[in-house]
C-alpha atoms as a PDB file:
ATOM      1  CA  UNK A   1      -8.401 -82.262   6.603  1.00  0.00           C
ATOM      2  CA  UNK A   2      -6.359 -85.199   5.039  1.00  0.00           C
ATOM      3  CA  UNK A   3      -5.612 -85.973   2.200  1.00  0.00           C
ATOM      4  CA  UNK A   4      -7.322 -89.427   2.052  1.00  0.00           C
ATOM      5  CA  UNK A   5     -10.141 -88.302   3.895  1.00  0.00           C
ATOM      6  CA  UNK A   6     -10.788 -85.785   0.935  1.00  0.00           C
ATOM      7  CA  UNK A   7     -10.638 -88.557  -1.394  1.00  0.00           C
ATOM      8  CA  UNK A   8     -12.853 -90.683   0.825  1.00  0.00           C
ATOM      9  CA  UNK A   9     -15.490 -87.912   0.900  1.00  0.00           C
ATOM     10  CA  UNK A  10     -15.410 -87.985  -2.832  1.00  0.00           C
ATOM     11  CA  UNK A  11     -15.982 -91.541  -3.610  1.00  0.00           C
ATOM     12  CA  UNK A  12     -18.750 -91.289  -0.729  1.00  0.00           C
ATOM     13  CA  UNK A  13     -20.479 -88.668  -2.491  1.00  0.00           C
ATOM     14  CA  UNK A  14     -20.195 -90.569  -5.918  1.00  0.00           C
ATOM     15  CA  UNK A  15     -21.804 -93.517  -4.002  1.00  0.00           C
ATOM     16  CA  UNK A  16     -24.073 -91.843  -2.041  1.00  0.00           C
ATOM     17  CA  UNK A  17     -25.619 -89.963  -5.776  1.00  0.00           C
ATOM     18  CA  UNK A  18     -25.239 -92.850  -8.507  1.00  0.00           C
ATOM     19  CA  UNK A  19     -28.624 -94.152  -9.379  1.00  0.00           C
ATOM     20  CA  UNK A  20     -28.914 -97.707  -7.348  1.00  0.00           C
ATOM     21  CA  UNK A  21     -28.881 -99.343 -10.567  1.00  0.00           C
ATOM     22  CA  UNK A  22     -25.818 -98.699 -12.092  1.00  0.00           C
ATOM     23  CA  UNK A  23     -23.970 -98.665  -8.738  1.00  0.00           C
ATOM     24  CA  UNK A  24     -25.435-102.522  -8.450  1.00  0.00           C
ATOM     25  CA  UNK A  25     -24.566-103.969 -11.778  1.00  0.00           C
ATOM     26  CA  UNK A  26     -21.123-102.336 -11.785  1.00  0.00           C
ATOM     27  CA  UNK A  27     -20.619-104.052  -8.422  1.00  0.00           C
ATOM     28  CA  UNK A  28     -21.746-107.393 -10.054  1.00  0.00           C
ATOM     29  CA  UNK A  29     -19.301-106.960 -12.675  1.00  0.00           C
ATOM     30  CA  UNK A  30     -16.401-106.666  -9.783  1.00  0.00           C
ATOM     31  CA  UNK A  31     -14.948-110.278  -9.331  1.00  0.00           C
ATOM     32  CA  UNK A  32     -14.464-109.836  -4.986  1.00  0.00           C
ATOM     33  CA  UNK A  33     -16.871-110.871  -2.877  1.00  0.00           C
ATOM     34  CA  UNK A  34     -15.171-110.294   0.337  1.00  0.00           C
ATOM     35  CA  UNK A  35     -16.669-111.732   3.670  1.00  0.00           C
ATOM     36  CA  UNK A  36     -17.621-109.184   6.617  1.00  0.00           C
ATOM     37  CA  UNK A  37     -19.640-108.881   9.919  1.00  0.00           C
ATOM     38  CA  UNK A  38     -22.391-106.314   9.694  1.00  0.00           C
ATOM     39  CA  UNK A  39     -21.594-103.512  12.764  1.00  0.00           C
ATOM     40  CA  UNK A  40     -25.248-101.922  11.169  1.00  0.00           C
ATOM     41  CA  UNK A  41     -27.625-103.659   9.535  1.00  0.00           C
ATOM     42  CA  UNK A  42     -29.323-101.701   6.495  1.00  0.00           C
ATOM     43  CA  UNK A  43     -32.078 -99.412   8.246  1.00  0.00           C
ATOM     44  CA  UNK A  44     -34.008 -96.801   6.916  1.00  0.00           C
ATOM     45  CA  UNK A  45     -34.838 -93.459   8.241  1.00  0.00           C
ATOM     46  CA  UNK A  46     -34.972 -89.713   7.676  1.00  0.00           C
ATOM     47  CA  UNK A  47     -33.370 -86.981   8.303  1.00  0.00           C
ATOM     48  CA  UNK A  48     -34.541 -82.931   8.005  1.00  0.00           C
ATOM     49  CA  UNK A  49     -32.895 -81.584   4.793  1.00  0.00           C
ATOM     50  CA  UNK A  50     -31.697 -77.305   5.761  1.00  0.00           C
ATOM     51  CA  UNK A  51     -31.523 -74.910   3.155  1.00  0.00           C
ATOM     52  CA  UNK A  52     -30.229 -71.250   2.795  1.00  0.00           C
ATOM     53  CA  UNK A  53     -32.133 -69.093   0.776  1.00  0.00           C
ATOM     54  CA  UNK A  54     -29.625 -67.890  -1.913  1.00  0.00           C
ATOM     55  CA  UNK A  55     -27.256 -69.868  -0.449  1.00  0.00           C
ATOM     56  CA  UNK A  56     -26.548 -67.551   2.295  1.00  0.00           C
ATOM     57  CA  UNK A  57     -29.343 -66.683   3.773  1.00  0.00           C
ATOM     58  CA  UNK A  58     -30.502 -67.783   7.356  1.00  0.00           C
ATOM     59  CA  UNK A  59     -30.448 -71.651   7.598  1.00  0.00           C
ATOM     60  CA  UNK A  60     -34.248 -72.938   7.204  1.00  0.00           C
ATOM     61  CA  UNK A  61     -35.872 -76.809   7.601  1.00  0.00           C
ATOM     62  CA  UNK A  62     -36.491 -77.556   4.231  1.00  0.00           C
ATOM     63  CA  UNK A  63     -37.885 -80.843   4.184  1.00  0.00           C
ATOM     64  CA  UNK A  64     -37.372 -84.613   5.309  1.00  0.00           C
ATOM     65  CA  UNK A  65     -35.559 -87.152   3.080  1.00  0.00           C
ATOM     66  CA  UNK A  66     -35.715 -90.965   3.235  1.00  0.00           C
ATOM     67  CA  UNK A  67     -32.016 -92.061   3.624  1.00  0.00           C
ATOM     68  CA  UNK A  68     -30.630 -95.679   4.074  1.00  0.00           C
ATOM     69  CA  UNK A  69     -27.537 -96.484   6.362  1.00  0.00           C
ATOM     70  CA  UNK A  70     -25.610 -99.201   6.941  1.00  0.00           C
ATOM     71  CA  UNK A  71     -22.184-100.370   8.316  1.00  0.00           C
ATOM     72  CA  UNK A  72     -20.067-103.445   8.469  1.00  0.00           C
ATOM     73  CA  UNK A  73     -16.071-104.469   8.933  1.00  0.00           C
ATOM     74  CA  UNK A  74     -14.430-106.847   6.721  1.00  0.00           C
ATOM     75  CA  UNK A  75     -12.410-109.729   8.008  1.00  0.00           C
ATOM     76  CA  UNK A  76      -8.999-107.344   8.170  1.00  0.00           C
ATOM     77  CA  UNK A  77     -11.102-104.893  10.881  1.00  0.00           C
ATOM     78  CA  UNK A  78     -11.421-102.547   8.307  1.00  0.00           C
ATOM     79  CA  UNK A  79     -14.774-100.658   8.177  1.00  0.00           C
ATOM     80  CA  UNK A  80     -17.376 -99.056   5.771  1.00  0.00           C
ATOM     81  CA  UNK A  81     -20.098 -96.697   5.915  1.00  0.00           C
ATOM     82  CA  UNK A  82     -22.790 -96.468   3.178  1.00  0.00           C
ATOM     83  CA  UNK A  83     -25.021 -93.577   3.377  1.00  0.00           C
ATOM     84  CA  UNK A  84     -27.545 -93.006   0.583  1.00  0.00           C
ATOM     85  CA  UNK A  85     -30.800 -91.761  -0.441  1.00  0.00           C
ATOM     86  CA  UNK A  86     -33.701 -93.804  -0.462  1.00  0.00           C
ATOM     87  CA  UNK A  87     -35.177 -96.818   0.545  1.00  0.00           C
ATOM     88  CA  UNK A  88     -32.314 -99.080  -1.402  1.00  0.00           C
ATOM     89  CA  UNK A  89     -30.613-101.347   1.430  1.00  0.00           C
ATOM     90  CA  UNK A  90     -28.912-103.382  -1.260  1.00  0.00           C
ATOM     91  CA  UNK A  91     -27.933-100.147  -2.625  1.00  0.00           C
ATOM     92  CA  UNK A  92     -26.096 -98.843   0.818  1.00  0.00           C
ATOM     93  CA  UNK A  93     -24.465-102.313   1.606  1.00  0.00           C
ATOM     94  CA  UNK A  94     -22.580-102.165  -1.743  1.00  0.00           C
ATOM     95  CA  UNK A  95     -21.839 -98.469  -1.261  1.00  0.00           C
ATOM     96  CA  UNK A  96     -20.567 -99.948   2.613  1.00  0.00           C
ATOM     97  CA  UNK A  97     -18.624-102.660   0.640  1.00  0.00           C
ATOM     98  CA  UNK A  98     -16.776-100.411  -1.606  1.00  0.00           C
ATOM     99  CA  UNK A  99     -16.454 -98.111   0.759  1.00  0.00           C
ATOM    100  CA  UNK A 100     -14.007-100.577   2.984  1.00  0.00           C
ATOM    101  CA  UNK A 101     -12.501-101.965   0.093  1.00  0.00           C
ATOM    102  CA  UNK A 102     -11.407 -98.451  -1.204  1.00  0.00           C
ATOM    103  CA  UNK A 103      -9.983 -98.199   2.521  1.00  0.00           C
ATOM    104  CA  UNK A 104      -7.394-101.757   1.623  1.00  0.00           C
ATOM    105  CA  UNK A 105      -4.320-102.776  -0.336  1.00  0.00           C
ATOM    106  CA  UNK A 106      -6.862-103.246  -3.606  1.00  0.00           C
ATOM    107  CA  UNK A 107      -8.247 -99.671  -3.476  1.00  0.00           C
ATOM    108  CA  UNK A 108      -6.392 -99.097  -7.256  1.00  0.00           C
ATOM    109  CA  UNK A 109      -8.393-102.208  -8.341  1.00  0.00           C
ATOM    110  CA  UNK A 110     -11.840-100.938  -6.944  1.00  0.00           C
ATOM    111  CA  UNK A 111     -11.172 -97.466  -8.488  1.00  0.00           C
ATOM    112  CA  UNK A 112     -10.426 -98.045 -11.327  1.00  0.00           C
ATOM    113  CA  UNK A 113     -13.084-101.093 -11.900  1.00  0.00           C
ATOM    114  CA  UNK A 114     -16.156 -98.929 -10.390  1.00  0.00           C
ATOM    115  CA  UNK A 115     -14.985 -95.910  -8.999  1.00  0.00           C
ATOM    116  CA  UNK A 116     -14.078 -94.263 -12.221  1.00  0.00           C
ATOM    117  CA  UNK A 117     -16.673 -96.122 -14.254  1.00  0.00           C
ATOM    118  CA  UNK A 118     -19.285 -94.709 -11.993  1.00  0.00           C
ATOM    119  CA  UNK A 119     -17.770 -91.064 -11.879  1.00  0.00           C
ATOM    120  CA  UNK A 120     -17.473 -91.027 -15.999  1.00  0.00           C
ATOM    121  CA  UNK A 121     -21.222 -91.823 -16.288  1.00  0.00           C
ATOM    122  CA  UNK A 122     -22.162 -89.476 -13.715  1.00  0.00           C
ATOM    123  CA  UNK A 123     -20.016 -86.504 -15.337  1.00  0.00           C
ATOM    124  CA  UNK A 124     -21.448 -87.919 -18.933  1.00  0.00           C
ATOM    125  CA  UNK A 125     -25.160 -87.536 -17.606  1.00  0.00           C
ATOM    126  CA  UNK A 126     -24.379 -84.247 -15.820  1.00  0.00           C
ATOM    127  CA  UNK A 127     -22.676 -82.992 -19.358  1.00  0.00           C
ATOM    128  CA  UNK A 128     -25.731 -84.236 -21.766  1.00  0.00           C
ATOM    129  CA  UNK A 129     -28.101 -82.330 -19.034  1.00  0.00           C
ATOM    130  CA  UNK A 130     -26.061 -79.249 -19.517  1.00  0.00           C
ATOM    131  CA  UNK A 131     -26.198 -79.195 -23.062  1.00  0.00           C
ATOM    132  CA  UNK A 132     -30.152 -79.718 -23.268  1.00  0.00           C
ATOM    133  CA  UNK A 133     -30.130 -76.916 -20.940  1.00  0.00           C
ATOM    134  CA  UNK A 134     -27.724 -74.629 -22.995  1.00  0.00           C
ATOM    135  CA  UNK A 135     -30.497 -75.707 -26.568  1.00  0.00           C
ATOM    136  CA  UNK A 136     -33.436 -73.733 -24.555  1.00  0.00           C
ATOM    137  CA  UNK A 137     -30.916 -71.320 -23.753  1.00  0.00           C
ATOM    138  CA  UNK A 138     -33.126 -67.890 -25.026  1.00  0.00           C
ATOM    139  CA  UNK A 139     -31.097 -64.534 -25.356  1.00  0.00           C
ATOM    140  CA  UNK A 140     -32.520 -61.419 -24.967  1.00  0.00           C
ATOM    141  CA  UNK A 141     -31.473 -58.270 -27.077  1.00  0.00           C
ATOM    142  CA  UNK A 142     -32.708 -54.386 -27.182  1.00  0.00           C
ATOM    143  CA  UNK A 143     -33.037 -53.081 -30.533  1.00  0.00           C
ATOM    144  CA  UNK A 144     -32.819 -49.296 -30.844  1.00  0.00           C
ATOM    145  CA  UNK A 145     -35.205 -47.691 -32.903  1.00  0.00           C
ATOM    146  CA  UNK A 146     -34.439 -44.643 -34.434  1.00  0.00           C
ATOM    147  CA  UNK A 147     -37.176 -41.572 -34.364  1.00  0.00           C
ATOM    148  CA  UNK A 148     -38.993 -41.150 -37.963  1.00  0.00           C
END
């Protein structure tokens, strides 16, 4: 696997999991509004979620989940995916958006205007649910008691 293609996986992933609010208003804080041709018009569907008990176990059908897909190509021919959860088709043609635009010469000005905006929250959320977690956090001890 490539280098950039490991990089595109991660800013995919960030898009794909950042609520649809913040991922919106960060977007309308960006000052490019580039023109494109949708390939893929927003549609939603759903696709069967697999699971592994213990995560090795024997793959198993979970469950269906409501996704939203979308793709389009920007004047330059360069294309964008957005793939996310939910019913949010504003949400996925952003996430297509960035997506191409993170894929251009102004990839250092998308990253580090939402890309690393986004991921900061996301890691600051993930960190304040950790340490709620670790406050219930109940330790269990055997005391020896001695014969009388």
């Amino acid at each position: 696997m490539k280098t950039e293609d490991i990089a595109r996986k991660e800013w995919m992933g960030l898009l794909a999991r950042v609520p649809s609010e913040a991922l919106i208003a960060k977007w309308g804080e960006f000052d490019l509004r580039p023109d494109f041709e949708w390939l893929r018009r927003p549609e939603v569907g759903g696709v069967m979620v697999r699971a592994r008990t213990g995560g090795t176990g024997a793959a198993f059908n979970l469950g269906e989940m409501t996704v939203t897909r979308c793709s389009l190509a920007l004047d330059d021919g360069t294309v964008g995916h957005g793939y996310v959860q939910g019913r949010s088709k504003s949400k996925a043609e952003v996430a297509a958006l960035i997506d191409a635009l993170m894929q251009t010469d102004i990839a250092e000005k998308v990253r580090s205007q939402v890309i690393e905006p986004l991921a900061e929250m996301m890691q600051a959320a993930k960190t304040s649910r950790a340490a709620k977690a670790a406050a219930t956090k109940v330790e269990f001890f055997t005391l020896v008691r001695g014969e009388d």
